[in-house]
C-alpha atoms as a PDB file:
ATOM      1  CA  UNK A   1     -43.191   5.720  11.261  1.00  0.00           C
ATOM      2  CA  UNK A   2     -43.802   9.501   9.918  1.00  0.00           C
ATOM      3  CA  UNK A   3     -47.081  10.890  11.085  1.00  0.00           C
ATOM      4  CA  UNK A   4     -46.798  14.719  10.655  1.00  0.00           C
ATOM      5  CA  UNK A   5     -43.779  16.814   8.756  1.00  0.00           C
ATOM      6  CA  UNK A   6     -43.264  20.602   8.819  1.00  0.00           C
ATOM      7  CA  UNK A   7     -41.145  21.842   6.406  1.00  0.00           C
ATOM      8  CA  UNK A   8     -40.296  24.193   3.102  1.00  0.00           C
ATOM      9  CA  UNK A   9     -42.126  23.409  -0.005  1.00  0.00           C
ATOM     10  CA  UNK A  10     -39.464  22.849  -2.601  1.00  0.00           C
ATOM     11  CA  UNK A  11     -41.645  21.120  -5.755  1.00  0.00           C
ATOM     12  CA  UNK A  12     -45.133  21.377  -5.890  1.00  0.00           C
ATOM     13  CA  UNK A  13     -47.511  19.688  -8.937  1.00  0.00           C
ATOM     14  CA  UNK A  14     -51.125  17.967  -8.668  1.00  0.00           C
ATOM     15  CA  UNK A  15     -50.450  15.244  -6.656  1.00  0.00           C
ATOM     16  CA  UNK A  16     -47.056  15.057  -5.553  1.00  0.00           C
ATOM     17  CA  UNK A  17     -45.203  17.987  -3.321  1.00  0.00           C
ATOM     18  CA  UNK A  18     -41.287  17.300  -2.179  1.00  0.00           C
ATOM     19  CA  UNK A  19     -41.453  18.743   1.187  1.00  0.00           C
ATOM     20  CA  UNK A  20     -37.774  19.715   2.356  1.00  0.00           C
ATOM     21  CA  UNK A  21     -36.610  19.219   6.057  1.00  0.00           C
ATOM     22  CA  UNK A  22     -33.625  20.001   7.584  1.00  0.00           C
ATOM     23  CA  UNK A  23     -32.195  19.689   4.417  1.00  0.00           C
ATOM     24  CA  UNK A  24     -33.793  16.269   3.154  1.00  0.00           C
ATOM     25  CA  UNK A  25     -36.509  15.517   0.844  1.00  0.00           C
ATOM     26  CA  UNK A  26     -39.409  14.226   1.235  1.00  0.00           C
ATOM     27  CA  UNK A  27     -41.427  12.902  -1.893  1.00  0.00           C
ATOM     28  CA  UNK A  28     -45.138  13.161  -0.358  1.00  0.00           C
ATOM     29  CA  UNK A  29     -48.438  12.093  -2.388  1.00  0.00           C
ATOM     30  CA  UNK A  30     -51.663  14.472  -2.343  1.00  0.00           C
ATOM     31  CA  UNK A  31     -54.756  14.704  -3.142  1.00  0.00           C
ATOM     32  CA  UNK A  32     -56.258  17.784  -5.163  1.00  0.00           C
ATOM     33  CA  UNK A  33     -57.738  19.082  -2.090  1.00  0.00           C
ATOM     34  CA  UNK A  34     -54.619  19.632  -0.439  1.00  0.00           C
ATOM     35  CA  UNK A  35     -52.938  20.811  -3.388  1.00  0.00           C
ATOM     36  CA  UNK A  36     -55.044  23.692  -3.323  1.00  0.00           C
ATOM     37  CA  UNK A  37     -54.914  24.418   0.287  1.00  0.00           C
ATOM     38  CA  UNK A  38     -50.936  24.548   0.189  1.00  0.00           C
ATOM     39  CA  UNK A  39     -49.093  27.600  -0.506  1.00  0.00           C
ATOM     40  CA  UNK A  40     -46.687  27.827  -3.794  1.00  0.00           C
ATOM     41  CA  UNK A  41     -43.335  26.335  -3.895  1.00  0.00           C
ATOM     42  CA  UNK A  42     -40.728  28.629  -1.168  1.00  0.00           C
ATOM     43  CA  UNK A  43     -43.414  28.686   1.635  1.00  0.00           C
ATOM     44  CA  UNK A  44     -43.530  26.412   4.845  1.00  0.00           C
ATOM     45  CA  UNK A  45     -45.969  24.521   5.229  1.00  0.00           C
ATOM     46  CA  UNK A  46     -46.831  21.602   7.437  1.00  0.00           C
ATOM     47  CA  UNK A  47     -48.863  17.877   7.078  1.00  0.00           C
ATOM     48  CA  UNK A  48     -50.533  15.456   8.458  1.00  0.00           C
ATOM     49  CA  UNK A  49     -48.745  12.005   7.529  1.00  0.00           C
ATOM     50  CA  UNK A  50     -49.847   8.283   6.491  1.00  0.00           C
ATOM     51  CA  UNK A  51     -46.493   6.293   6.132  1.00  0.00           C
ATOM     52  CA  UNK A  52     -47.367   3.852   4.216  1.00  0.00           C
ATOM     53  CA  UNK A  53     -45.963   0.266   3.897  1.00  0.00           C
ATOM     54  CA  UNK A  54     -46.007  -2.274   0.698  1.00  0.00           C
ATOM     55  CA  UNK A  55     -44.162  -5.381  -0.586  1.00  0.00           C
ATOM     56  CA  UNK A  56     -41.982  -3.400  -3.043  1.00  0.00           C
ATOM     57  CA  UNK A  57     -42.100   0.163  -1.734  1.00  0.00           C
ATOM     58  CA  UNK A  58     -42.567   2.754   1.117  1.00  0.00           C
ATOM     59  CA  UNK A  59     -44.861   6.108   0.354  1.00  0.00           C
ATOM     60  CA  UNK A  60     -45.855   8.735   2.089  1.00  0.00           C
ATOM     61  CA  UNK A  61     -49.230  10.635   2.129  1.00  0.00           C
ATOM     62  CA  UNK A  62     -49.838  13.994   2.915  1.00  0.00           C
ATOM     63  CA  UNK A  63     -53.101  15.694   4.031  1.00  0.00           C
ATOM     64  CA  UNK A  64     -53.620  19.672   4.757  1.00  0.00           C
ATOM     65  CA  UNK A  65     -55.870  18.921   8.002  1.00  0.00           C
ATOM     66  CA  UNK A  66     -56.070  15.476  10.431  1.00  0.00           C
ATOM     67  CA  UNK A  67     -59.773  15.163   9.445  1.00  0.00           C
ATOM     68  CA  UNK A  68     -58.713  14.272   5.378  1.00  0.00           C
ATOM     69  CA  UNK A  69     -56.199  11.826   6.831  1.00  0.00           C
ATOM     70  CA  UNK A  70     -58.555   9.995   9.266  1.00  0.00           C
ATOM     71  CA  UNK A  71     -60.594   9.177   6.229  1.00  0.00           C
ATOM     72  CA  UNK A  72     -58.084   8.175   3.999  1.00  0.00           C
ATOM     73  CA  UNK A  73     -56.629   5.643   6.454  1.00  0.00           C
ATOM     74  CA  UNK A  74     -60.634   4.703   7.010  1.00  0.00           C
ATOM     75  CA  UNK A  75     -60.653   4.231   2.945  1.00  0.00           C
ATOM     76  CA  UNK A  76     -57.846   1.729   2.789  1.00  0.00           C
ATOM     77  CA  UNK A  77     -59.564  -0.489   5.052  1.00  0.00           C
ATOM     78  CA  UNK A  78     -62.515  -1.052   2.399  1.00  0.00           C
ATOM     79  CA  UNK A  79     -61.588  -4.017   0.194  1.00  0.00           C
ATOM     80  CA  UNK A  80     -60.004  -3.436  -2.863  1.00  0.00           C
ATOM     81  CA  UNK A  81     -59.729   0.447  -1.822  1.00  0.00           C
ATOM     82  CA  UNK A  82     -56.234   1.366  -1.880  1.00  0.00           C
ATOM     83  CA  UNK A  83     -54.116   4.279  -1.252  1.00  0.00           C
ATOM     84  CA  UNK A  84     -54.550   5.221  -4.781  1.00  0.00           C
ATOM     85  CA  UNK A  85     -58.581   4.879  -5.265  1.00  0.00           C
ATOM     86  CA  UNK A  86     -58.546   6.736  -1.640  1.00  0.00           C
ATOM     87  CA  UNK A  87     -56.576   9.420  -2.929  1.00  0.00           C
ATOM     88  CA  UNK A  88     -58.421   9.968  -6.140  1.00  0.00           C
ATOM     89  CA  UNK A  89     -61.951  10.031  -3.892  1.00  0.00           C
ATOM     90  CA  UNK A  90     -60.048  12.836  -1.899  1.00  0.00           C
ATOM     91  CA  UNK A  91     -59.602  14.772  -4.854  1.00  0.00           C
ATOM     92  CA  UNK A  92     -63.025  14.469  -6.270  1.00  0.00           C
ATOM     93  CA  UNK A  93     -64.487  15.718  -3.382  1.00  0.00           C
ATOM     94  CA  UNK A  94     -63.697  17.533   0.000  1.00  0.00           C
ATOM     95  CA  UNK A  95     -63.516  15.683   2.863  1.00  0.00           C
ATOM     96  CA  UNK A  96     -66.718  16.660   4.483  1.00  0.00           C
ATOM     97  CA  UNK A  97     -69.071  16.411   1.624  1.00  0.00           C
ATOM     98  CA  UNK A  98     -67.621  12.625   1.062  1.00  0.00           C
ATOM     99  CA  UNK A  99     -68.423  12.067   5.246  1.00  0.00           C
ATOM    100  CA  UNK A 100     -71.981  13.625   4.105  1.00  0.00           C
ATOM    101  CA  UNK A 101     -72.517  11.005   0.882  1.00  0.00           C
ATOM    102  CA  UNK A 102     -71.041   8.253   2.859  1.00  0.00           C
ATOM    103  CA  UNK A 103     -73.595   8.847   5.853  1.00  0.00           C
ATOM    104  CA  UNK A 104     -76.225   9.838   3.312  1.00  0.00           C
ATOM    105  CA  UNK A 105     -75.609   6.324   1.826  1.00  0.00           C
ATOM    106  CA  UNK A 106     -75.354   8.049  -1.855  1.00  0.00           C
ATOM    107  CA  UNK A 107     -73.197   5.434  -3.430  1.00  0.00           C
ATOM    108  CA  UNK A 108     -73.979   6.798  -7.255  1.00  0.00           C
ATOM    109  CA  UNK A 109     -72.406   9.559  -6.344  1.00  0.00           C
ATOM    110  CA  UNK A 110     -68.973   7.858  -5.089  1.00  0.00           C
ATOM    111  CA  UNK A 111     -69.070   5.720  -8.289  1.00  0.00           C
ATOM    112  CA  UNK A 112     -67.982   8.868 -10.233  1.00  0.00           C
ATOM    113  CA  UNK A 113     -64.522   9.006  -8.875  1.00  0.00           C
ATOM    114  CA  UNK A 114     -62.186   8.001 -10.648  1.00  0.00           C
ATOM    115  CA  UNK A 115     -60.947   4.233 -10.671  1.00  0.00           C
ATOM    116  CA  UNK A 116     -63.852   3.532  -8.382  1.00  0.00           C
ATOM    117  CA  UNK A 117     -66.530   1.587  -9.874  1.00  0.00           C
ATOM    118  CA  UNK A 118     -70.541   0.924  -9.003  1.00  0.00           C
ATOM    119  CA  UNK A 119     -69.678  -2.006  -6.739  1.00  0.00           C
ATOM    120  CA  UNK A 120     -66.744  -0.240  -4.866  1.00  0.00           C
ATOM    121  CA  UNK A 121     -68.729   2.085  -4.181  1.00  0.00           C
ATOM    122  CA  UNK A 122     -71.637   0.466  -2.462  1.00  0.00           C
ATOM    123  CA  UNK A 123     -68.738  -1.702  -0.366  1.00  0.00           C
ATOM    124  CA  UNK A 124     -67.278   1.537   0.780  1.00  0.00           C
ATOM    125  CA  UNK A 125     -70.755   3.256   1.866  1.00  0.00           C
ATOM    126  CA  UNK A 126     -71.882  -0.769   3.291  1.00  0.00           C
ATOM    127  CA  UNK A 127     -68.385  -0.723   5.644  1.00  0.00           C
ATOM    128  CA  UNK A 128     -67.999   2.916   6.451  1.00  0.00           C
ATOM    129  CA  UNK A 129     -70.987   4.245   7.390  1.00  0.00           C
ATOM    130  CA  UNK A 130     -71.136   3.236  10.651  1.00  0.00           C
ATOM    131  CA  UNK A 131     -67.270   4.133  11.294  1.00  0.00           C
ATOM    132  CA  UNK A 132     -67.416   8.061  10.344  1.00  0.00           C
ATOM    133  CA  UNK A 133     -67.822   9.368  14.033  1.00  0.00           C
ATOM    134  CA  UNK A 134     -63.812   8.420  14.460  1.00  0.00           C
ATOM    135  CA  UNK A 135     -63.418  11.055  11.528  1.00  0.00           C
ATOM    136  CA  UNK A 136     -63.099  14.784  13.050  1.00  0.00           C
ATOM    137  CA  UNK A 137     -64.505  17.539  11.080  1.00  0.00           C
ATOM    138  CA  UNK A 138     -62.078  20.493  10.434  1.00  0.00           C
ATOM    139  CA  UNK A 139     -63.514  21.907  13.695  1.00  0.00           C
ATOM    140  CA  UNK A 140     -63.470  18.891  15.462  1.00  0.00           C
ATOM    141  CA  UNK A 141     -66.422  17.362  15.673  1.00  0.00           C
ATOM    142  CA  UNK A 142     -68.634  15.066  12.959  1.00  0.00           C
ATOM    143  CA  UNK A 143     -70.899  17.112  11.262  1.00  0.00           C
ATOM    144  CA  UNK A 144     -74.271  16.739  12.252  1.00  0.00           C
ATOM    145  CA  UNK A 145     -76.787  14.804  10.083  1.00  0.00           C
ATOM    146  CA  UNK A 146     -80.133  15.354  11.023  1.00  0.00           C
ATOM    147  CA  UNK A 147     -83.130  15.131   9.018  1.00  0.00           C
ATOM    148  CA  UNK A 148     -84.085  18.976   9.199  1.00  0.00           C
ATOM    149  CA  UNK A 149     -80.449  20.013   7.986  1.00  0.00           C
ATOM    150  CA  UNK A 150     -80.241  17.205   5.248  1.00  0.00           C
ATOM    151  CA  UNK A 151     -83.492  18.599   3.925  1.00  0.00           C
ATOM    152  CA  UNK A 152     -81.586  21.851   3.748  1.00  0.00           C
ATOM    153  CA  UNK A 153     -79.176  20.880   2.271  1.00  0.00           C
ATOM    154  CA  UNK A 154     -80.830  19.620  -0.770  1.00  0.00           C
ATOM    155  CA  UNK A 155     -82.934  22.247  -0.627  1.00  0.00           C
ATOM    156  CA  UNK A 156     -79.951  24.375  -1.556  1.00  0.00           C
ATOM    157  CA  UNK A 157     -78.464  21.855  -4.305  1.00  0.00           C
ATOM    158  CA  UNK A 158     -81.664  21.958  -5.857  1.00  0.00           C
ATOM    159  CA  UNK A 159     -81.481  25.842  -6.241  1.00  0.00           C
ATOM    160  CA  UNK A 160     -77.809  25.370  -7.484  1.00  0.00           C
ATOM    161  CA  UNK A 161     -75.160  25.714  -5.005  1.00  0.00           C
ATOM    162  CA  UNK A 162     -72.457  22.933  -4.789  1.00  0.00           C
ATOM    163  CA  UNK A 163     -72.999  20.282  -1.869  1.00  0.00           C
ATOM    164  CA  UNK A 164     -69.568  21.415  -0.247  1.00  0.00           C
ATOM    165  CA  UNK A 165     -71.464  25.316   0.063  1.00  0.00           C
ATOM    166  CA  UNK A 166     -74.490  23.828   1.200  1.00  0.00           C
ATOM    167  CA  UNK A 167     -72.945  21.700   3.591  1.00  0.00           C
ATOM    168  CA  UNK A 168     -70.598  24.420   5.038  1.00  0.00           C
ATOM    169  CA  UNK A 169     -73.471  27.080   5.176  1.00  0.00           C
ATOM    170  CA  UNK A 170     -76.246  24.677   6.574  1.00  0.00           C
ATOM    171  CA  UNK A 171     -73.171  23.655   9.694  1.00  0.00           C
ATOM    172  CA  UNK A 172     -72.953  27.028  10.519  1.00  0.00           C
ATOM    173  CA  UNK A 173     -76.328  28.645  10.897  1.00  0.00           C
ATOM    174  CA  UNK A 174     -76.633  25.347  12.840  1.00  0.00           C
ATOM    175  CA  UNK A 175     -74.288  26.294  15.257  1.00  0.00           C
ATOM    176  CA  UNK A 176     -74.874  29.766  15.567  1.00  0.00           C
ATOM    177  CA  UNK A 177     -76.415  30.511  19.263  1.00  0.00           C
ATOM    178  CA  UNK A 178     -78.473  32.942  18.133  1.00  0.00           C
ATOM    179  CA  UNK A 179     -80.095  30.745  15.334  1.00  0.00           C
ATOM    180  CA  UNK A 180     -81.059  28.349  18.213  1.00  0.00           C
ATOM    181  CA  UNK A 181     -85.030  29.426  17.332  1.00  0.00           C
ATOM    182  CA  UNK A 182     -84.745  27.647  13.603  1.00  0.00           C
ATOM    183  CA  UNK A 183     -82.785  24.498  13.937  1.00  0.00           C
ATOM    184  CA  UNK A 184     -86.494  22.813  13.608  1.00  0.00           C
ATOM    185  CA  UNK A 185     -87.419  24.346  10.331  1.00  0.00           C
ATOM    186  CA  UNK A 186     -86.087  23.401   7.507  1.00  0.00           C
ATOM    187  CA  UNK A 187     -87.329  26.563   5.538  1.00  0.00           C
ATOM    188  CA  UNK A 188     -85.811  29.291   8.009  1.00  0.00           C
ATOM    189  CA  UNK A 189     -83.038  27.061   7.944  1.00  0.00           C
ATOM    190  CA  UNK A 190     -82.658  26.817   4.180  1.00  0.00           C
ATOM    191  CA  UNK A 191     -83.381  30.869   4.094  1.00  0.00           C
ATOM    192  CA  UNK A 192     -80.257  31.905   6.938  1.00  0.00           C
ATOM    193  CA  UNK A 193     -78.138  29.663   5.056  1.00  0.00           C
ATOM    194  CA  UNK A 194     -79.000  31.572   1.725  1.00  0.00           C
ATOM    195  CA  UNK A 195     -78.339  35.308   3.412  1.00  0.00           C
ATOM    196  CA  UNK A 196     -74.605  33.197   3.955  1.00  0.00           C
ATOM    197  CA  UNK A 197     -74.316  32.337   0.377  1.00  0.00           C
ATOM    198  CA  UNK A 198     -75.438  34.854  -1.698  1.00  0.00           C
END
């Protein structure tokens, strides 16, 4: 079983890198969030790993941090989900604003990725909700999802920043010590994140 390879780029497109290793290789599947994280073709780069078994065929998955792999591996649990449909969500979205829609319970907005339909959706919010604190955000810990910072973060959507901004701006005035004094409010909250994104 492959869970992690380190190795030379030598082809790179959307979805598909062959990652060479000691002189063999390897044909690895990714999703658009990963493709952009990797360097060009030449460089070495490393990835997490989800080996995956079928009837007819053996693949291998590749994901630029642990965190995207834990929830693809969560996503092929969910009827009907396959490595495929999970790899499409990954490359609709990053990893932490799907955790955040999941958690959120916005199943409209999971129902745009590609392949996955209305009712796919709504089984993949229904089953993984409750599973997300196994997934580790890139800096190790699940996000937090608290009623004062989900405020803020829509607060900031509705002025017109992309979820993925909000998110990441929101998460770190939260865990700035000095900040400790606004964590309650979502308006201070919603204006330290702004000073971050603008």
């Amino acid at each position: 079983m492959i869970a992690y390879l380190k190795g030379e780029i030598f082809q790179k497109s959307h979805g598909r890198i062959v990652l060479l290793v000691s002189g063999t290789g390897y044909e690895v599947r990714i999703s658009n969030y990963t493709y952009e994280k990797l360097p060009s073709a030449g460089n070495a780069c490393e990835l997490q790993i989800h080996h995956h078994f079928s009837d007819n065929e053996q693949q291998l998955f590749g994901f630029h941090t642990l965190q995207e792999r834990e929830l693809f591996e969560l996503l092929i649990t969910v009827k009907g989900i396959g490595p495929r449909l999970a790899l499409a969500l990954l490359s609709s979205m990053p990893p932490d604003s799907i955790i955040e829609t999941i958690t959120h319970q916005n199943a409209s907005l999971i129902a745009k990725s590609p392949g996955i339909g209305k009712k796919s959706a709504e089984r993949i919010v229904l089953e993984l909700r409750d599973k997300l604190g196994a997934v580790r955000s890139d800096s190790g810990t699940m996000p937090e999802t608290g009623t004062v910072q989900s405020e803020a973060i829509s607060a900031l959507e509705s002025l017109g920043y992309a979820r993925a901004q909000a998110i990441k701006a929101v998460r770190r005035v939260a865990m700035d010590p000095s900040e400790n004094n606004i964590r309650d409010s979502v308006s201070d909250l919603v204006k330290s994140a702004l000073k971050l994104l603008q």
